[in-house]
C-alpha atoms as a PDB file:
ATOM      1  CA  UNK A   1     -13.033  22.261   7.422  1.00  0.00           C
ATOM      2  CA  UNK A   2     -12.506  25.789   5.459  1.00  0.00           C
ATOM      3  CA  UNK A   3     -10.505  25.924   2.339  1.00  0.00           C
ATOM      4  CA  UNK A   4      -7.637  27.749   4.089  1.00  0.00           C
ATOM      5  CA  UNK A   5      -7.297  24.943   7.274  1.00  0.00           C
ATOM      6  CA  UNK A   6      -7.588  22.525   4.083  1.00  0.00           C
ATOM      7  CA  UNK A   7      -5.008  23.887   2.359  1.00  0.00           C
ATOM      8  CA  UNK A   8      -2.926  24.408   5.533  1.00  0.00           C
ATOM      9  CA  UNK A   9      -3.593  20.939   6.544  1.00  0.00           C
ATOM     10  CA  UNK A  10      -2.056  19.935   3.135  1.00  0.00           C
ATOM     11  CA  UNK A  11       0.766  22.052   3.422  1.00  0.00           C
ATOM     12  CA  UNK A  12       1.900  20.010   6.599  1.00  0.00           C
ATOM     13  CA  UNK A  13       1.736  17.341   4.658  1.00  0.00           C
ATOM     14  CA  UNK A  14       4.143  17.934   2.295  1.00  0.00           C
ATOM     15  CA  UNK A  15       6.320  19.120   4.889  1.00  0.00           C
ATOM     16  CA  UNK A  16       5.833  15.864   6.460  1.00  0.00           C
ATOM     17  CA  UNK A  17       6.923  13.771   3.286  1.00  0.00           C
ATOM     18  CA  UNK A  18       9.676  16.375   2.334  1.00  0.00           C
ATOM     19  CA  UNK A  19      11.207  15.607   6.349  1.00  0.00           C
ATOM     20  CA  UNK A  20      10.594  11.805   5.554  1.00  0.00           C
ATOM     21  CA  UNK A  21      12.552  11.915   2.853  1.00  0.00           C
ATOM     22  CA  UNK A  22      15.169  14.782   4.078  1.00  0.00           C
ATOM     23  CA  UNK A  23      15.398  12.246   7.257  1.00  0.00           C
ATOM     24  CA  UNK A  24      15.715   8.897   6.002  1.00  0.00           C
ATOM     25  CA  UNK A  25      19.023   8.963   4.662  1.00  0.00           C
ATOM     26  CA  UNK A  26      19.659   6.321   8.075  1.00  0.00           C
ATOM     27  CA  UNK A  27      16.450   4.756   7.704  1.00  0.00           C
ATOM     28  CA  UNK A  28      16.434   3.739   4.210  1.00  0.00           C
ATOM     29  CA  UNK A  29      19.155   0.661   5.572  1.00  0.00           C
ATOM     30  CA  UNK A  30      16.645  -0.583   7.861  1.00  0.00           C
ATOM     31  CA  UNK A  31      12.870  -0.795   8.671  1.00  0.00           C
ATOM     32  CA  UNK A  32      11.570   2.626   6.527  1.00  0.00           C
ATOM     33  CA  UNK A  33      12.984   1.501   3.359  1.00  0.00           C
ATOM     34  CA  UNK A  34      12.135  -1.812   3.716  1.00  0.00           C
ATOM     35  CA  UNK A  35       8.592  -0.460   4.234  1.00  0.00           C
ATOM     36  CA  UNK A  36       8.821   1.478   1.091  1.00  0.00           C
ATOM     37  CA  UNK A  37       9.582  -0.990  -0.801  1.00  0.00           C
ATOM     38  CA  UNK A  38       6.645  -3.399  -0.034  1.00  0.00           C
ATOM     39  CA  UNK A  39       4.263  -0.066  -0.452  1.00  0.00           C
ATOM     40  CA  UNK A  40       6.007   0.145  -3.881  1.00  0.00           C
ATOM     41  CA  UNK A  41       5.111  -3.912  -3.849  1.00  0.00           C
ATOM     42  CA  UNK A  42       1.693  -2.932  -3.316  1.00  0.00           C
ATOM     43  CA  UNK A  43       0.850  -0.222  -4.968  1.00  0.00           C
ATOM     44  CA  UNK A  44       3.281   0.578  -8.286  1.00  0.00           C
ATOM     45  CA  UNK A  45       3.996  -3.736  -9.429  1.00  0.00           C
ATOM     46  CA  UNK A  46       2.386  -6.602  -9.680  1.00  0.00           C
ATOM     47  CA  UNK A  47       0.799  -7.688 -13.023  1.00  0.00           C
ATOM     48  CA  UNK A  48       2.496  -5.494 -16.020  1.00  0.00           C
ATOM     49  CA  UNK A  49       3.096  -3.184 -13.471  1.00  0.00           C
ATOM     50  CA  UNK A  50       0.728  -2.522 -14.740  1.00  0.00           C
ATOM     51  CA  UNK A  51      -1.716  -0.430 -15.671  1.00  0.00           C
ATOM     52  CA  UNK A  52      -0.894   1.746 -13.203  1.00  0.00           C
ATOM     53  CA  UNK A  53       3.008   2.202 -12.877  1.00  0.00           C
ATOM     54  CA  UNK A  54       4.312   1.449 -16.834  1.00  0.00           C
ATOM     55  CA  UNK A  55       0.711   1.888 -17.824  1.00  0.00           C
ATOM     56  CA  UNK A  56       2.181   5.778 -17.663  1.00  0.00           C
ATOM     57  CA  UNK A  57       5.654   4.044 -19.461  1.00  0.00           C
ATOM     58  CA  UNK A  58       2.834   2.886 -22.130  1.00  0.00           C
ATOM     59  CA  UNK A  59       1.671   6.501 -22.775  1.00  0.00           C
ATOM     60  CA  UNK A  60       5.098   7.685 -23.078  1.00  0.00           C
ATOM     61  CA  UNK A  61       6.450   5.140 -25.615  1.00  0.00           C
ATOM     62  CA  UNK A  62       4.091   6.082 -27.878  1.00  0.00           C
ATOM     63  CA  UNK A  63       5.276   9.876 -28.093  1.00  0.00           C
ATOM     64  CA  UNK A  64       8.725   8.812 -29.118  1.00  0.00           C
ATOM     65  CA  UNK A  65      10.435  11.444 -26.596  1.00  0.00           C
ATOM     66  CA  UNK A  66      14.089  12.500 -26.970  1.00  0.00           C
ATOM     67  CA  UNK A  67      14.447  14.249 -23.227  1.00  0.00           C
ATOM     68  CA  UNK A  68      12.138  13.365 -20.368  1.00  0.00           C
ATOM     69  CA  UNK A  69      11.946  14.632 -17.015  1.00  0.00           C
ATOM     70  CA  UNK A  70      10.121  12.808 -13.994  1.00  0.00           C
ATOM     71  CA  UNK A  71       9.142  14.748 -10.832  1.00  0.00           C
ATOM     72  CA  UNK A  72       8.805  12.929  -7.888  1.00  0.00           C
ATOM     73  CA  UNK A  73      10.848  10.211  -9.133  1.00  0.00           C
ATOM     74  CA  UNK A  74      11.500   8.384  -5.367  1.00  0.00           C
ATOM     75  CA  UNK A  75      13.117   5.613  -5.301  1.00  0.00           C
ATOM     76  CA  UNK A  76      13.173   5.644  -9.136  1.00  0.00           C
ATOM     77  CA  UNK A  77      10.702   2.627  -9.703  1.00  0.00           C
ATOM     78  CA  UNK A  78       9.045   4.518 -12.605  1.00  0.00           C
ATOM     79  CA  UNK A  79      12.487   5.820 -13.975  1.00  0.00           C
ATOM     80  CA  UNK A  80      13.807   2.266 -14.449  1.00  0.00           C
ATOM     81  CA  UNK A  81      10.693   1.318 -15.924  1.00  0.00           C
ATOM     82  CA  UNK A  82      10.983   4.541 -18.248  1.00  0.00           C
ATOM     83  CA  UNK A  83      14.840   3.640 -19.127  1.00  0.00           C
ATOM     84  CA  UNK A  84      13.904   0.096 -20.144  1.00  0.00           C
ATOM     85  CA  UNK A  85      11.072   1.825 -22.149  1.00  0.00           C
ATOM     86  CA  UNK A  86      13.045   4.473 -24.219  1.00  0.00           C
ATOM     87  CA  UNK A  87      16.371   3.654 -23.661  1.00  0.00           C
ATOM     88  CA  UNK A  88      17.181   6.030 -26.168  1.00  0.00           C
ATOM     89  CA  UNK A  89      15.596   8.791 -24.527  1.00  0.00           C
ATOM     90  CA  UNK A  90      17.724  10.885 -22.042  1.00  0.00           C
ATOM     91  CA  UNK A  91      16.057  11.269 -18.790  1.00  0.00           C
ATOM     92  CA  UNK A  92      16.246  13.697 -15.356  1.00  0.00           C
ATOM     93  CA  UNK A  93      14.670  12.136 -12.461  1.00  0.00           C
ATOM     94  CA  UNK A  94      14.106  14.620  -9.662  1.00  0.00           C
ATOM     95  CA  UNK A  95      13.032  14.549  -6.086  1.00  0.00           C
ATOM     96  CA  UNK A  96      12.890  16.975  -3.085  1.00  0.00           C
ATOM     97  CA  UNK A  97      14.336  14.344  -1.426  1.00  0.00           C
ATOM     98  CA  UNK A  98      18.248  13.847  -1.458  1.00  0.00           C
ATOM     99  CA  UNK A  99      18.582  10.676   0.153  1.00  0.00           C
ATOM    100  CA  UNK A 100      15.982   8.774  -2.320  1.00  0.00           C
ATOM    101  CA  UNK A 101      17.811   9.796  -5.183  1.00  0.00           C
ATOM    102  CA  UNK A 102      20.922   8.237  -3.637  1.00  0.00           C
ATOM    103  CA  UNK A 103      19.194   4.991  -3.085  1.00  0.00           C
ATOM    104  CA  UNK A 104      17.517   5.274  -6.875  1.00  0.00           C
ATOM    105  CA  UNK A 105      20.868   5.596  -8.442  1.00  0.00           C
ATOM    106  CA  UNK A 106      22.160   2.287  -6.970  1.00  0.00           C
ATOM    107  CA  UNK A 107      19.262   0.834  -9.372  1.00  0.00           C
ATOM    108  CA  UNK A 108      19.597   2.553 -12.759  1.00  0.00           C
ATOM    109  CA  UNK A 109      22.865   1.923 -14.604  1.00  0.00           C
ATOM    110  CA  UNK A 110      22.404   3.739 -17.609  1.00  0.00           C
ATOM    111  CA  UNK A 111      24.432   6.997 -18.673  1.00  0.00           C
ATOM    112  CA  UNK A 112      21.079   8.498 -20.153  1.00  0.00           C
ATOM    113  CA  UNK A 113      19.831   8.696 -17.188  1.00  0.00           C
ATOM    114  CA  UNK A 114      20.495  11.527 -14.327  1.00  0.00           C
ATOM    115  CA  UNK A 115      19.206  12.129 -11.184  1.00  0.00           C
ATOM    116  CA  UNK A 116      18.627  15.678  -9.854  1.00  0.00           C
ATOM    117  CA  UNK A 117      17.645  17.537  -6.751  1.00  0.00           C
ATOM    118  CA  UNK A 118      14.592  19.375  -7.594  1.00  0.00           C
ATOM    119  CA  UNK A 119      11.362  20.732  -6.186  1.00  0.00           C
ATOM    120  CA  UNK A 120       8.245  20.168  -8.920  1.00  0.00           C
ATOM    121  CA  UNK A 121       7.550  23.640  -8.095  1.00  0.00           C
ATOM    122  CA  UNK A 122      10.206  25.606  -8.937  1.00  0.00           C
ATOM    123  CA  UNK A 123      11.905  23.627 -11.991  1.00  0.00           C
ATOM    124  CA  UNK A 124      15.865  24.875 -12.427  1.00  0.00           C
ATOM    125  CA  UNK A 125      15.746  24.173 -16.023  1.00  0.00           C
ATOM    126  CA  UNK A 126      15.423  26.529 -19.125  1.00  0.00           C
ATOM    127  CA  UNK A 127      12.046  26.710 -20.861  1.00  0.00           C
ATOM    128  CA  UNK A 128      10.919  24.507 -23.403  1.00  0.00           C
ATOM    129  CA  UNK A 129      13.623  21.499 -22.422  1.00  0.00           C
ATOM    130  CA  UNK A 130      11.594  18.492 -22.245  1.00  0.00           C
ATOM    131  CA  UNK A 131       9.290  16.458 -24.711  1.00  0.00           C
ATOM    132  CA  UNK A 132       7.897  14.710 -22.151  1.00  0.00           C
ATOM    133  CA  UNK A 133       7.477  15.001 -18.119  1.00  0.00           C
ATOM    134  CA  UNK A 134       6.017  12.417 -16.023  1.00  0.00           C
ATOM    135  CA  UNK A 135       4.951  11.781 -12.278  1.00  0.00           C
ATOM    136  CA  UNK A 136       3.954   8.870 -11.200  1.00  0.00           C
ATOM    137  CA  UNK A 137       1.827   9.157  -7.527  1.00  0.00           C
ATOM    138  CA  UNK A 138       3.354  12.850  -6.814  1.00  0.00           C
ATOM    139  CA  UNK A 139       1.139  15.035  -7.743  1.00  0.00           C
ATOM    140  CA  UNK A 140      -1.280  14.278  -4.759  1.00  0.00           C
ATOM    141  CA  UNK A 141       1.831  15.790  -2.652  1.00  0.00           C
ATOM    142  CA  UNK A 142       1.803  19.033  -4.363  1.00  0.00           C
ATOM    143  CA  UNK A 143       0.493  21.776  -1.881  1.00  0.00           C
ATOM    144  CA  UNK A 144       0.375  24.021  -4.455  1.00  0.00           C
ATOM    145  CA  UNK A 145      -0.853  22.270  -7.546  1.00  0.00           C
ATOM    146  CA  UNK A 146      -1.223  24.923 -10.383  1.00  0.00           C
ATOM    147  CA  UNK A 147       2.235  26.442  -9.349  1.00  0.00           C
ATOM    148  CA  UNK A 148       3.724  22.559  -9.975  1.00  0.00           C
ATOM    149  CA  UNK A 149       1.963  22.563 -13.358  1.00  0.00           C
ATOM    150  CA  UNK A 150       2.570  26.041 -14.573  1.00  0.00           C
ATOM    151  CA  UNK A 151       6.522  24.491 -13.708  1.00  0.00           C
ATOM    152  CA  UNK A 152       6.036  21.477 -16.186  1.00  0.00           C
ATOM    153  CA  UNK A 153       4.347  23.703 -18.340  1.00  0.00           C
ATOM    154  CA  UNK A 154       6.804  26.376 -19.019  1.00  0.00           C
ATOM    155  CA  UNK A 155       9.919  23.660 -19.713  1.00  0.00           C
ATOM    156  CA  UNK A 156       7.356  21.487 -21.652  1.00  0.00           C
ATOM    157  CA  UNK A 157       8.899  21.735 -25.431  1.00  0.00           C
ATOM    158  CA  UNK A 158       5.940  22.628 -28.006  1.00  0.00           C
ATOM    159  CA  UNK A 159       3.664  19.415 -28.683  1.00  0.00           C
ATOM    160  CA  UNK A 160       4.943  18.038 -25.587  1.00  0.00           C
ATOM    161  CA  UNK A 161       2.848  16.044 -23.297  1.00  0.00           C
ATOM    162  CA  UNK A 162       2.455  16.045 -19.496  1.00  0.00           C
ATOM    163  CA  UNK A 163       1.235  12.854 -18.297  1.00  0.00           C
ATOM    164  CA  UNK A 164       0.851  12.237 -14.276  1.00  0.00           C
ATOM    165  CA  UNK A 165      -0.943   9.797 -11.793  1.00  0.00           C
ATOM    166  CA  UNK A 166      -2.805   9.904  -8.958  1.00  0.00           C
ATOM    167  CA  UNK A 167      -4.753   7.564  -6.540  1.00  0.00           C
ATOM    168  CA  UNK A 168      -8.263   7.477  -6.839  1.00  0.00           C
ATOM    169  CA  UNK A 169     -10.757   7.736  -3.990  1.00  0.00           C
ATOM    170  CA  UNK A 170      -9.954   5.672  -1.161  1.00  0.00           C
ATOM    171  CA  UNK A 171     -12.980   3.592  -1.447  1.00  0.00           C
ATOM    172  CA  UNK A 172     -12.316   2.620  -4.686  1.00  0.00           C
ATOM    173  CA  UNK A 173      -8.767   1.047  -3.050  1.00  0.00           C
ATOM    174  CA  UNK A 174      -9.383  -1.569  -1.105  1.00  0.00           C
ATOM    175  CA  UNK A 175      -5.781  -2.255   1.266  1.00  0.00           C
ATOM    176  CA  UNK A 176      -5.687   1.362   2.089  1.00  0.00           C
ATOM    177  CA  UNK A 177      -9.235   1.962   2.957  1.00  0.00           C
ATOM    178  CA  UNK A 178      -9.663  -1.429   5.220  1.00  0.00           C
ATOM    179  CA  UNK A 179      -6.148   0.275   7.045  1.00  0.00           C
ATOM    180  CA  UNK A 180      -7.965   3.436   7.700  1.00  0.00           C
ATOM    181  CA  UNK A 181     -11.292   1.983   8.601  1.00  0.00           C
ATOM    182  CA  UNK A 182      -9.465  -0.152  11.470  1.00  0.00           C
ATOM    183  CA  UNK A 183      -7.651   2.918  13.113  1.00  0.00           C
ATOM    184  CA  UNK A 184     -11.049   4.744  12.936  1.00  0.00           C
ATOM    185  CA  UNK A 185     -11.738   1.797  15.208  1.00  0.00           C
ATOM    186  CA  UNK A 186      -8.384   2.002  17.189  1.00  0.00           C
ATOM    187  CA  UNK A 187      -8.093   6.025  17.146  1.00  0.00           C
ATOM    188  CA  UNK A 188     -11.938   6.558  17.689  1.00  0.00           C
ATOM    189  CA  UNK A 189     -11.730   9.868  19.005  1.00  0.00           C
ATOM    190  CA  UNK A 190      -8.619  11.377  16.667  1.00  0.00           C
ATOM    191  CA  UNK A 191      -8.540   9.343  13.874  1.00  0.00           C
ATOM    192  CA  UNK A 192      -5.276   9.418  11.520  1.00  0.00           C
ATOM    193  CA  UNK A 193      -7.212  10.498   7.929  1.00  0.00           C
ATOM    194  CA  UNK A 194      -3.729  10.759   6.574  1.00  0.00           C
ATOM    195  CA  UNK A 195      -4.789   8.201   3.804  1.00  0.00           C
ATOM    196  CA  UNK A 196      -8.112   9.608   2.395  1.00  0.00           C
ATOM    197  CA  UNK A 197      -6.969  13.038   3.210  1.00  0.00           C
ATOM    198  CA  UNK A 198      -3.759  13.366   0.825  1.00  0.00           C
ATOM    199  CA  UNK A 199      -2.780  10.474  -1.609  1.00  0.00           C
ATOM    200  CA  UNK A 200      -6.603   9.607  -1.775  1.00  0.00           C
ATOM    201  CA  UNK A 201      -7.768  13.121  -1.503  1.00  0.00           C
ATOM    202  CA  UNK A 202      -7.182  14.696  -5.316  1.00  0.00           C
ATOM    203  CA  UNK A 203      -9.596  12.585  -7.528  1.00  0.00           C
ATOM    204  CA  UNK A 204     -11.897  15.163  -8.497  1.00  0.00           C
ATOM    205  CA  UNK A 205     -11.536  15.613 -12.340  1.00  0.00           C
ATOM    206  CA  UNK A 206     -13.291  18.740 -12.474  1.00  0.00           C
ATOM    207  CA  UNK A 207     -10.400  19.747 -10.394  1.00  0.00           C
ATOM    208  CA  UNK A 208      -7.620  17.986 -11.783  1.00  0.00           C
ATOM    209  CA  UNK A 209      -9.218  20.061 -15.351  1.00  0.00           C
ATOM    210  CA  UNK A 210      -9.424  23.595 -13.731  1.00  0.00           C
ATOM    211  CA  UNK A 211      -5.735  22.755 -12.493  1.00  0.00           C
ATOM    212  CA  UNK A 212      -4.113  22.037 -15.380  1.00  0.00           C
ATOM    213  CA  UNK A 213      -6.627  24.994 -17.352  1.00  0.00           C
ATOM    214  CA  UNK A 214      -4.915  27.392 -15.277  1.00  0.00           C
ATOM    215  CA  UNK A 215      -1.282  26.627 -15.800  1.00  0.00           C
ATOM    216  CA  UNK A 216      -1.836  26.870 -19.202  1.00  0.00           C
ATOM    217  CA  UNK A 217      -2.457  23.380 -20.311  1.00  0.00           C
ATOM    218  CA  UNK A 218      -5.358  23.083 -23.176  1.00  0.00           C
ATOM    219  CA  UNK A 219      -5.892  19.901 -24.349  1.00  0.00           C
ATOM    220  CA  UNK A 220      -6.217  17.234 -21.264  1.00  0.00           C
ATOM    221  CA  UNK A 221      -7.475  13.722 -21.299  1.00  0.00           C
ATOM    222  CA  UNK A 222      -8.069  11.646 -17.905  1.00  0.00           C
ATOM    223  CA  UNK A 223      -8.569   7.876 -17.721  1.00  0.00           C
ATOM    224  CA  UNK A 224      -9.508   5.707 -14.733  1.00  0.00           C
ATOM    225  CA  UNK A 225      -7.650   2.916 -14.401  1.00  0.00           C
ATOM    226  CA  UNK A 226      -8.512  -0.015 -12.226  1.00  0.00           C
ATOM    227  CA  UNK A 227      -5.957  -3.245 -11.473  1.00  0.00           C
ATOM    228  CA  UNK A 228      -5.496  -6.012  -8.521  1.00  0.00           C
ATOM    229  CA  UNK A 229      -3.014  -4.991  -6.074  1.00  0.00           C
ATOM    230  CA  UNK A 230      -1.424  -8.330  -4.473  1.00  0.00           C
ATOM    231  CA  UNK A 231       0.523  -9.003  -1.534  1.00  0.00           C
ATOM    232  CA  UNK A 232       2.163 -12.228   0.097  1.00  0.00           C
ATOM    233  CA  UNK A 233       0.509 -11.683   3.414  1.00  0.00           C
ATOM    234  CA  UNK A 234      -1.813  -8.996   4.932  1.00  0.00           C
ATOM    235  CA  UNK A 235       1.049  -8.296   6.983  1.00  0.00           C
ATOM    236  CA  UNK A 236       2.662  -6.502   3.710  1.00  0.00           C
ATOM    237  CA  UNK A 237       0.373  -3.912   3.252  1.00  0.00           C
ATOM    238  CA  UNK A 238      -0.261  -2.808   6.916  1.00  0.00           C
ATOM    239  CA  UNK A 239       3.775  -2.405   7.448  1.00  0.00           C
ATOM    240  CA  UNK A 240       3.796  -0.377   3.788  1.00  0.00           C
ATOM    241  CA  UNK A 241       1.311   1.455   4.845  1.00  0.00           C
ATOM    242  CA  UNK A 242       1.622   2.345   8.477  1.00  0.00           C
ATOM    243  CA  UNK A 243       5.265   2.500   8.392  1.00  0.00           C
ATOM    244  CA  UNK A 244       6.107   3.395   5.134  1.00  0.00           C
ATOM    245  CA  UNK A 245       4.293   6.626   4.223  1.00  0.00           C
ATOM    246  CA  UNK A 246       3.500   9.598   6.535  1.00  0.00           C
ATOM    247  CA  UNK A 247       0.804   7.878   8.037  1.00  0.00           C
ATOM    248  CA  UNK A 248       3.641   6.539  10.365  1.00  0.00           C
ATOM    249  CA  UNK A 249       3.706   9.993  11.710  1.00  0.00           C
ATOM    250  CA  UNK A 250       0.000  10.389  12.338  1.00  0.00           C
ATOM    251  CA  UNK A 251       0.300   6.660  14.523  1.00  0.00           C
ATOM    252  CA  UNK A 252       3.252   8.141  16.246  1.00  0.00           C
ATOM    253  CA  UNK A 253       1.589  11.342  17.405  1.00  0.00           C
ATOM    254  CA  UNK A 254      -1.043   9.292  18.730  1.00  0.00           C
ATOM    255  CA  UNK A 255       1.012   6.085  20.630  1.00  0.00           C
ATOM    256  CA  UNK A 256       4.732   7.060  20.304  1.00  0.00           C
ATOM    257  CA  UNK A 257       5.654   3.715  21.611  1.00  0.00           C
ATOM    258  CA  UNK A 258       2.823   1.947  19.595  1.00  0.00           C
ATOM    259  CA  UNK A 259       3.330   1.881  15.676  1.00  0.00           C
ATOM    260  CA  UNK A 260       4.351  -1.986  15.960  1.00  0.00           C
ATOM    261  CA  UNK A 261       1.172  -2.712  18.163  1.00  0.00           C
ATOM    262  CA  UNK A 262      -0.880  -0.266  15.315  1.00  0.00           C
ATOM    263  CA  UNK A 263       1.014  -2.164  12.642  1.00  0.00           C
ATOM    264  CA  UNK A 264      -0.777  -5.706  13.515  1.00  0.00           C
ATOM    265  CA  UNK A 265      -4.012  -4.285  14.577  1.00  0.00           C
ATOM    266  CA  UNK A 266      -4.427  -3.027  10.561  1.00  0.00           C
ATOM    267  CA  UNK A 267      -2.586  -6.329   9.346  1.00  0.00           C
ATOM    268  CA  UNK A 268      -5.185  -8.191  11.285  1.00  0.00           C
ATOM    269  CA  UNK A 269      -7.912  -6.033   9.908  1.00  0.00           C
ATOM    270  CA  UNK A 270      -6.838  -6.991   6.571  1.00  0.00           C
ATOM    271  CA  UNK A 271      -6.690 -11.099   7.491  1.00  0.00           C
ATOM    272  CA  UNK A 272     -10.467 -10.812   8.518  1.00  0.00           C
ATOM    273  CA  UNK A 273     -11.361  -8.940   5.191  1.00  0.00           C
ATOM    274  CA  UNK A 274      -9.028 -10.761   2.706  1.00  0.00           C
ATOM    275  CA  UNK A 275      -7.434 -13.772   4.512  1.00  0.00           C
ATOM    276  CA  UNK A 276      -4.294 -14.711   6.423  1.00  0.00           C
ATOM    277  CA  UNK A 277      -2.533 -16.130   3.053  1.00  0.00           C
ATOM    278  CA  UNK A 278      -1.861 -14.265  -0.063  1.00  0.00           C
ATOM    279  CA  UNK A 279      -4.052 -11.384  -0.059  1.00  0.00           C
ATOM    280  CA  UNK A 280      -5.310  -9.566  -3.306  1.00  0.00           C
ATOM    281  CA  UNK A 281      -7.780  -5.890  -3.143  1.00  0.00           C
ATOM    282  CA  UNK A 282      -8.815  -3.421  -6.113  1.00  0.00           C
ATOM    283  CA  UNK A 283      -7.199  -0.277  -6.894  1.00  0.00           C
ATOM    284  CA  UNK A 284      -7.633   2.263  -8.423  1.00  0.00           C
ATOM    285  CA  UNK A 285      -6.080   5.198 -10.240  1.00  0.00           C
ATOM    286  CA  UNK A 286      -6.186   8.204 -12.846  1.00  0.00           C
ATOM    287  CA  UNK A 287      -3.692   9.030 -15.469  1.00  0.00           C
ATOM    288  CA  UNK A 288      -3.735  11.912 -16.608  1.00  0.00           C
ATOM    289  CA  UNK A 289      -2.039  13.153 -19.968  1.00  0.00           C
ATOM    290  CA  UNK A 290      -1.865  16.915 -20.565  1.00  0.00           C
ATOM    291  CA  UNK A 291      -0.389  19.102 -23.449  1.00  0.00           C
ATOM    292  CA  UNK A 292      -0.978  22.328 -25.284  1.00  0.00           C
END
């Protein structure tokens, strides 16, 4: 695949997640948000949170920030984990996505904390407004990466930091790569790479570094950080992940009438790899803290 199909193919991604979000004002009382949450289950809680959701709350602490801004924010899992953090601290979560930030303020009751329609790339606030700006899993999203940082750059406050995570490679995380292994086996001929393509697909951190280089960032530290991702039943995981990220669209395309069939063919590829009980499988992430 050439760069530009690449980048293309990326593109309609994000276009994909923005229309998940922009569409699931309905869906968030039923099935979609109820998958959502148990992919937040899987991949952002469990043990601390750990070192891969607050691990970023960690960072932050430390820096003693008056006015943060998250990107990405969601369903504001990270923001209420920030608030409980700094509760001094007055913080803007934004999303592209109206709809999530309506569901994310029914979570935070705090009057430091405000929630604001925003797209990562194209920031409506004033230069130099924020000590600190965090994204937790967003980043990946970003079709156009250096625009998004050159954003958090220019209303990053001098000796403010810009810290961010991303998934690592999807071998290195072990739910989502058994889930995409068994619809290689279902979908042999057009197989849905939705996973390894775009939340698994920016681990490079030669790239990440030339990224964040040429949005103006100078002084960057990355960290790989590995934790034990842990689920009641396989059946978790395979519903957060086939139905509750734009994977669901990829099954779709393929068996309209099928994602429930799809749905228990990965769950049951997960019971032969991990078990029918509790299930537990290694992931893996970056963090990356920026500043200069």
């Amino acid at each position: 695949m050439d760069n530009a199909l690449l980048l293309e193919r990326k593109r309609d991604d994000f276009v994909v997640v923005a229309r998940n979000r922009d569409g699931c004002r309905r869906a968030l009382d039923g099935d979609q948000l109820r998958a959502r949450r148990e992919l937040e289950s899987v991949g952002k809680r469990g043990k601390a949170r750990g070192d891969l959701g607050v691990g970023l709350v960690a960072r932050e602490s430390r820096l003693l920030p008056h006015r943060i801004l998250e990107t990405a924010a969601g369903t504001g899992i990270l923001t209420r984990a920030i608030n409980r953090a700094a509760p001094r601290a007055q913080i803007i979560a934004t999303d592209i996505n109206p709809a999530l930030l309506e569901y994310a303020k029914t979570t935070v009751n705090s009057p430091k904390v405000e929630f604001q329609l925003a797209d990562a790339h194209n920031l409506p606030f004033s230069a130099a407004s924020f000590d600190l700006i965090v994204c937790q899993f967003g980043a990946m999203f970003f079709p156009d990466k250096v625009r998004a940082y050159s954003e958090a750059h220019r209303v990053l406050r001098t000796g403010g930091h810009f810290i961010f995570s991303v998934w690592d490679r999807i071998s290195e995380n072990e739910f989502a790569d058994t889930i995409t292994n068994a619809l290689a086996a279902h979908f042999p001929a057009d197989t849905p790479h939705f996973l390894a393509r775009t939340p698994h697909g920016y681990h490079d951190s030669a790239k990440i570094r030339s990224d964040l280089n040429r949005a103006g960032f100078t002084r960057i530290a990355i960290e790989v950080v590995k934790h034990t991702s842990k689920a009641s039943s396989p059946r978790v995981p395979a519903t957060a992940y086939c139905q509750g990220t734009p994977l669901r669209a990829e099954i779709e395309a393929r068996e309209p009438s099928g994602l429930q069939a799809v749905t228990d063919y990965a769950a049951a590829a997960l019971a032969q790899r991990f078990g029918s009980d509790a299930v537990e499988g290694r992931i893996q992430a970056i963090v990356v803290t920026a500043s200069g």
